[in-house]
C-alpha atoms as a PDB file:
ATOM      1  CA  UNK A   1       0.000   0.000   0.000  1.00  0.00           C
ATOM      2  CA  UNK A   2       0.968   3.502  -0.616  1.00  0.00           C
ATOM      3  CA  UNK A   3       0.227   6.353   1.353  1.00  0.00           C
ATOM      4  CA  UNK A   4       0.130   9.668   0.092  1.00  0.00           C
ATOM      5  CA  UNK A   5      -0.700  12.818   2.531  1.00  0.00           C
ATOM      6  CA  UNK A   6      -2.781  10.688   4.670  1.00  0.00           C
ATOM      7  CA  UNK A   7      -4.613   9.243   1.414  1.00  0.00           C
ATOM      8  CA  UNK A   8      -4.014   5.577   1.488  1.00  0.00           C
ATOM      9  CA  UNK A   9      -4.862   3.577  -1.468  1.00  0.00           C
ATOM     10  CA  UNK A  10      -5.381  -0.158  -1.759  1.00  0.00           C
ATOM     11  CA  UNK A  11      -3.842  -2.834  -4.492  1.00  0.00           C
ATOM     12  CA  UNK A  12      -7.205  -4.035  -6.993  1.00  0.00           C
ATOM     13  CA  UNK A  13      -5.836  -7.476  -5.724  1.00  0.00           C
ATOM     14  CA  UNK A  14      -6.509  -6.145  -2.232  1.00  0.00           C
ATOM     15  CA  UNK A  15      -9.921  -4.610  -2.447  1.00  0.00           C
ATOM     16  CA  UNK A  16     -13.295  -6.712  -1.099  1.00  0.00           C
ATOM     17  CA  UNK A  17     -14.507  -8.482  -3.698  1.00  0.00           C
ATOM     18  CA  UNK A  18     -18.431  -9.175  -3.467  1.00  0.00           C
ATOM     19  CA  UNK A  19     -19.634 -12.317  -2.843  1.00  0.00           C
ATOM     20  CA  UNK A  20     -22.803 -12.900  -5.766  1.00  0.00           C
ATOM     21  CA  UNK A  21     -22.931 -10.060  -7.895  1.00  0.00           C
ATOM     22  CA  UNK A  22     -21.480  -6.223  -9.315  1.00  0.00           C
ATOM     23  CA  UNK A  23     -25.080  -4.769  -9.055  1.00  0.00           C
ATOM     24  CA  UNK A  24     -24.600  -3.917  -5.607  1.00  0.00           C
ATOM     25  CA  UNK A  25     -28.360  -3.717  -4.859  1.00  0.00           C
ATOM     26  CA  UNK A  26     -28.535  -7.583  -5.773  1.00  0.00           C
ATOM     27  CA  UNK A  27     -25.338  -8.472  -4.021  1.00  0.00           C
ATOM     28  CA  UNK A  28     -26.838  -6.421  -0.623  1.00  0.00           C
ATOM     29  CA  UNK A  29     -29.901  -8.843  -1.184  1.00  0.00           C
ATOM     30  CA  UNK A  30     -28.370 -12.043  -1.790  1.00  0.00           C
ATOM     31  CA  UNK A  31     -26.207 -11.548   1.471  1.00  0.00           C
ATOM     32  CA  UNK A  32     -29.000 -11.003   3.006  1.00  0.00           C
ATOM     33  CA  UNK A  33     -30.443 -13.966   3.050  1.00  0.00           C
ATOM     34  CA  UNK A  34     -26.989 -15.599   3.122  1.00  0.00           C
ATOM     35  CA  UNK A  35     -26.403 -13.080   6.841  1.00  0.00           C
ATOM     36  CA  UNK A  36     -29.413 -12.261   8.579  1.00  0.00           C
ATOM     37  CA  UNK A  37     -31.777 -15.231   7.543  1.00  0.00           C
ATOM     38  CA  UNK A  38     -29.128 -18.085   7.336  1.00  0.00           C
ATOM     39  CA  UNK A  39     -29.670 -19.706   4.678  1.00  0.00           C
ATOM     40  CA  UNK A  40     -27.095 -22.056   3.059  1.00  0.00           C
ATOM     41  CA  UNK A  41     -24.020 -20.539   0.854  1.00  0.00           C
ATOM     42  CA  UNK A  42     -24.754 -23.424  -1.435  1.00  0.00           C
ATOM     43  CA  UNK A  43     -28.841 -22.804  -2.163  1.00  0.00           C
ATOM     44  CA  UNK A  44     -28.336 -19.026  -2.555  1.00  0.00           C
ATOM     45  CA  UNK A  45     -25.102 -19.594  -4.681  1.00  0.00           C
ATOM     46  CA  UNK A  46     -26.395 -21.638  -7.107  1.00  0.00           C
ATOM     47  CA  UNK A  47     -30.061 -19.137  -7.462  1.00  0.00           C
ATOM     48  CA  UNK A  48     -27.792 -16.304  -7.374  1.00  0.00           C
ATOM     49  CA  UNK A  49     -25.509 -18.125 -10.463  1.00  0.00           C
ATOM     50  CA  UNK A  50     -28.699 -17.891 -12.933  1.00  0.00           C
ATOM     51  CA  UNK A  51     -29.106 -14.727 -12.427  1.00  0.00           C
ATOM     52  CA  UNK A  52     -27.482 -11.136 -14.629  1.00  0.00           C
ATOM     53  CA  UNK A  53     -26.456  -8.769 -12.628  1.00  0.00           C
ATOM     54  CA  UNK A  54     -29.560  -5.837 -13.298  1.00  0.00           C
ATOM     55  CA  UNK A  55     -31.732  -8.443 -14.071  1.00  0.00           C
ATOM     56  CA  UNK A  56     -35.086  -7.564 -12.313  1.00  0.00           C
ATOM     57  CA  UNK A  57     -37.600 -10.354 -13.533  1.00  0.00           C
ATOM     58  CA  UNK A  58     -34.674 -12.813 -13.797  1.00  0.00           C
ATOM     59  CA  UNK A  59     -34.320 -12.328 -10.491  1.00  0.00           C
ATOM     60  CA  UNK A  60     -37.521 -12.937  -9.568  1.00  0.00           C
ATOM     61  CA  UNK A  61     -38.253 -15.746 -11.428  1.00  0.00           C
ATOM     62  CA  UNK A  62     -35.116 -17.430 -10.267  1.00  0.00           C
ATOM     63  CA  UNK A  63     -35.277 -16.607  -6.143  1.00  0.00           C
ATOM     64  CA  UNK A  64     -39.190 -17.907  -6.405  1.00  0.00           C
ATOM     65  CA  UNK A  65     -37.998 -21.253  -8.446  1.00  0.00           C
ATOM     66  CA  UNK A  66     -35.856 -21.912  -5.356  1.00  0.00           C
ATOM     67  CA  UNK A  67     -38.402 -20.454  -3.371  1.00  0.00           C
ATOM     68  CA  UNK A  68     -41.027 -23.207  -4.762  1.00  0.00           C
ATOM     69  CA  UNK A  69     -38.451 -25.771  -4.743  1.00  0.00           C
ATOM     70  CA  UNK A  70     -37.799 -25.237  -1.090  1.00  0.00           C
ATOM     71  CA  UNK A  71     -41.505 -25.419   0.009  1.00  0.00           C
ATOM     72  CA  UNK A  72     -42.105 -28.545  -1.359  1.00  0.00           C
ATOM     73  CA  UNK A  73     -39.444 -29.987   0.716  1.00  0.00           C
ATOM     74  CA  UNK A  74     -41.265 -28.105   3.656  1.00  0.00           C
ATOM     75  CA  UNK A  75     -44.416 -30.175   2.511  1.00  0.00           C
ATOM     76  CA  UNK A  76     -42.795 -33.952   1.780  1.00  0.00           C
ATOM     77  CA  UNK A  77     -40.832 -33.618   5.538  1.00  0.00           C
ATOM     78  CA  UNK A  78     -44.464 -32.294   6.674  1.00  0.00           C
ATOM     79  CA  UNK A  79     -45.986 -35.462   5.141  1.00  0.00           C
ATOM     80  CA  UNK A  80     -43.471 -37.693   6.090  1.00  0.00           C
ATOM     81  CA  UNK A  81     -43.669 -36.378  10.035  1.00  0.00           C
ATOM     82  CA  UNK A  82     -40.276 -34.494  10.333  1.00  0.00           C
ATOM     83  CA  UNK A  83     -41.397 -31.525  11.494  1.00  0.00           C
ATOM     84  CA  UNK A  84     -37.911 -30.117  12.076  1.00  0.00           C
ATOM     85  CA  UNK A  85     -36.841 -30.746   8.253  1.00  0.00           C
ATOM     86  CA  UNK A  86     -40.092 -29.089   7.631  1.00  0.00           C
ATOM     87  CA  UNK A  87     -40.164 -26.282   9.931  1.00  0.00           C
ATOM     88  CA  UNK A  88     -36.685 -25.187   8.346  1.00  0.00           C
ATOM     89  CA  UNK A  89     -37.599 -25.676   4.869  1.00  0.00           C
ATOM     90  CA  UNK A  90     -40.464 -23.503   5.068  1.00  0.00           C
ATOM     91  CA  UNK A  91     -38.343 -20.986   6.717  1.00  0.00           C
ATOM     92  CA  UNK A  92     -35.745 -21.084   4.283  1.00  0.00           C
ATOM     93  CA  UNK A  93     -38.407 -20.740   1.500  1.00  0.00           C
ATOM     94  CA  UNK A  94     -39.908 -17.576   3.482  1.00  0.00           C
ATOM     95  CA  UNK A  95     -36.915 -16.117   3.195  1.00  0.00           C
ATOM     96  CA  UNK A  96     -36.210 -16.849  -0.521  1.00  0.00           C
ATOM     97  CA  UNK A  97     -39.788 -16.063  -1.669  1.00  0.00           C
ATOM     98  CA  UNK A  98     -38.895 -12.573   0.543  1.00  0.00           C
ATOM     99  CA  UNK A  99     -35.980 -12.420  -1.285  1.00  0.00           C
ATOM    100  CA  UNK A 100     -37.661 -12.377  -5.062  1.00  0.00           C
ATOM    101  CA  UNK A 101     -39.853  -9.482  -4.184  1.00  0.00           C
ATOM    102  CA  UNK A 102     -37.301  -6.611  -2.770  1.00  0.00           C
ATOM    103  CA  UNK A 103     -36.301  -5.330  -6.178  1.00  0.00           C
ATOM    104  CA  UNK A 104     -39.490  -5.115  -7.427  1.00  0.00           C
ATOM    105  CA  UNK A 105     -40.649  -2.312  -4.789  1.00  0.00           C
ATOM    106  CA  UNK A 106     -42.078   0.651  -6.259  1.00  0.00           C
ATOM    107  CA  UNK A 107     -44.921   2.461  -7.679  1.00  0.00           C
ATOM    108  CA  UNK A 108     -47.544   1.320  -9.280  1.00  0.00           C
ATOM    109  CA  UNK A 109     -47.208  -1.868  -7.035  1.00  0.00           C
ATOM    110  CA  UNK A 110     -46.163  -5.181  -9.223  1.00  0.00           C
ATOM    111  CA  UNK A 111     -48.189  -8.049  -8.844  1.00  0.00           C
ATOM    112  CA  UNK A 112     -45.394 -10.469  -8.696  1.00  0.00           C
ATOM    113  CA  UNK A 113     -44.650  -8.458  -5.227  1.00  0.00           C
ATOM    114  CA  UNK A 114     -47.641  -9.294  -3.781  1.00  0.00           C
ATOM    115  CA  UNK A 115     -47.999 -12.942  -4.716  1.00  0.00           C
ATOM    116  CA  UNK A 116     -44.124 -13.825  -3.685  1.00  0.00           C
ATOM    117  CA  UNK A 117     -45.490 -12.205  -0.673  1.00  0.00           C
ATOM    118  CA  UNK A 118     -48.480 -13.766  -0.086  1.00  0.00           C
ATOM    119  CA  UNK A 119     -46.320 -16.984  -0.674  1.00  0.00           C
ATOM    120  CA  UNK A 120     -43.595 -16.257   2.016  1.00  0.00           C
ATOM    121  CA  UNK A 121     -46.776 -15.413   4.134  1.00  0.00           C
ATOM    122  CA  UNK A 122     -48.258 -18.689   3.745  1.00  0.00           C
ATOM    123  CA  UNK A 123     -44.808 -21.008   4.004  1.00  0.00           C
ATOM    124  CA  UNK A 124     -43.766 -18.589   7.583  1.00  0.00           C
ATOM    125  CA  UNK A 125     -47.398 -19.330   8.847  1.00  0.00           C
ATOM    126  CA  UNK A 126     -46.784 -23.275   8.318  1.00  0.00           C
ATOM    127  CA  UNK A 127     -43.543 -22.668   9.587  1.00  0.00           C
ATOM    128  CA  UNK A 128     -44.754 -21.201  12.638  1.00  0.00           C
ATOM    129  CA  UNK A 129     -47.158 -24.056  13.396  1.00  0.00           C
ATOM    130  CA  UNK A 130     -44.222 -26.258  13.927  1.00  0.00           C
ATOM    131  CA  UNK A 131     -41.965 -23.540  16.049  1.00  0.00           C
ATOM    132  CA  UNK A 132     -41.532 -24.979  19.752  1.00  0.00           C
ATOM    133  CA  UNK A 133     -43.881 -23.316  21.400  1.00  0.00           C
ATOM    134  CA  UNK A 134     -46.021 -22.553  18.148  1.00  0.00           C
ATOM    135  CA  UNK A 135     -45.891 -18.595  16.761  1.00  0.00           C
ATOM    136  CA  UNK A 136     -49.453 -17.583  16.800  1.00  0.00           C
ATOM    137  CA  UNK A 137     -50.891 -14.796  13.936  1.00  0.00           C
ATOM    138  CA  UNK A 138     -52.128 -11.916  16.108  1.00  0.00           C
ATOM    139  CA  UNK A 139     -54.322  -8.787  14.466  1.00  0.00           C
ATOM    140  CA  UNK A 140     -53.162  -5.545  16.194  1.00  0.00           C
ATOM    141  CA  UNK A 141     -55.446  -2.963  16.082  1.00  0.00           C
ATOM    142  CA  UNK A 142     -54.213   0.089  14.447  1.00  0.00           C
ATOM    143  CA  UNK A 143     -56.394   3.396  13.587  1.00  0.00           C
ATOM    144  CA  UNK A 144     -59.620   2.899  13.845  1.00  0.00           C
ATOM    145  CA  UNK A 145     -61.359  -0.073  12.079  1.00  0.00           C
ATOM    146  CA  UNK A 146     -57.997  -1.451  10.788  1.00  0.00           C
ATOM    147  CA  UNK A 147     -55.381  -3.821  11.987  1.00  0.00           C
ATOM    148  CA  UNK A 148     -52.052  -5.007  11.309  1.00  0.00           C
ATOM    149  CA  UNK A 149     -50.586  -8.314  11.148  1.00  0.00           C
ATOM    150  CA  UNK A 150     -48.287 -10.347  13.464  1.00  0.00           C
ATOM    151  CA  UNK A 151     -47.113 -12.950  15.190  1.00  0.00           C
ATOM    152  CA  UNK A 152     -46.792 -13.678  18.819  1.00  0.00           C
ATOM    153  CA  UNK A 153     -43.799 -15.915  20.131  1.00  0.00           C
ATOM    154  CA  UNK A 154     -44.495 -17.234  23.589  1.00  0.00           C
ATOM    155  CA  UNK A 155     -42.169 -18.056  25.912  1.00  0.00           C
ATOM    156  CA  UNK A 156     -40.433 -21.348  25.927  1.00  0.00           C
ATOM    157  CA  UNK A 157     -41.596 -22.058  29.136  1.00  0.00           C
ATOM    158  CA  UNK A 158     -41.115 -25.884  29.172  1.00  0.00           C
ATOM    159  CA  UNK A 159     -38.064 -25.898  31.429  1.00  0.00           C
ATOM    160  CA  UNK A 160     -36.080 -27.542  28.152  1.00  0.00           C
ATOM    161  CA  UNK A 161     -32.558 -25.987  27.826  1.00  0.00           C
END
């Protein structure tokens, strides 16, 4: 490294490289999931590889394909009483179908927004049926004649570690 009046500049072999993508929007997404919702390096590696950087309904199209994918193994573990396996693939699939939509925000709202949401909606809520102690969907009144949705997480209470 060089320094020059307190300037210091960094070697291109030296600099961060990103993980998934030059679009920095998509990379910021794609480590999301990777960093705050933990999904596996491998799943969002391989969506993220059929995907062009600026790519808006290629993105889409490929995060709800996982998305989809994922969910049905949430539904065969379901059927085949693991509800651990299950719990986790729905979870993972939340995240992904989550993950489809966040380019797309905007006006006029796009429809694929609202049914990738409507789909992570539905795979948390059978996700949260298997959550030890079960995550309940509240309604919490807000203004008058409206509510918004949630979800209360009771204590684990059990005694378990």
């Amino acid at each position: 490294m060089e320094t020059h009046l307190s300037h210091t500049t960094t070697p291109e072999s030296q600099k961060p490289r990103n993980l998934f993508f030059d679009d920095p929007l998509f990379e910021d997404f794609a480590v999301r999931a990777l960093s705050l919702d933990g999904c596996p390096l491998g799943e969002i590696s391989t969506t993220a590889s059929r995907i062009e950087d600026g790519d808006r309904d290629g993105w889409y199209r490929q995060w709800s394909a996982t998305a989809d994918r994922i969910a049905a193994v949430g539904d065969e573990s379901a059927n085949a009483a693991h509800p651990v396996s299950a719990r986790d693939a729905y979870l993972r699939a939340s995240s992904y179908y989550r993950t489809a939509y966040l380019p797309l925000y905007g006006a006029p709202v796009d429809p694929k927004l609202v049914e990738a949401f409507d789909k992570e909606t539905t795979v948390f809520q059978k996700a949260a049926t298997l959550m030890v102690p079960p995550v309940e969907p509240v309604e919490i009144p807000f203004e008058e004649g409206t509510t918004l949705p949630g979800y209360f997480c009771r204590v684990d209470d059990s005694g378990r570690p």
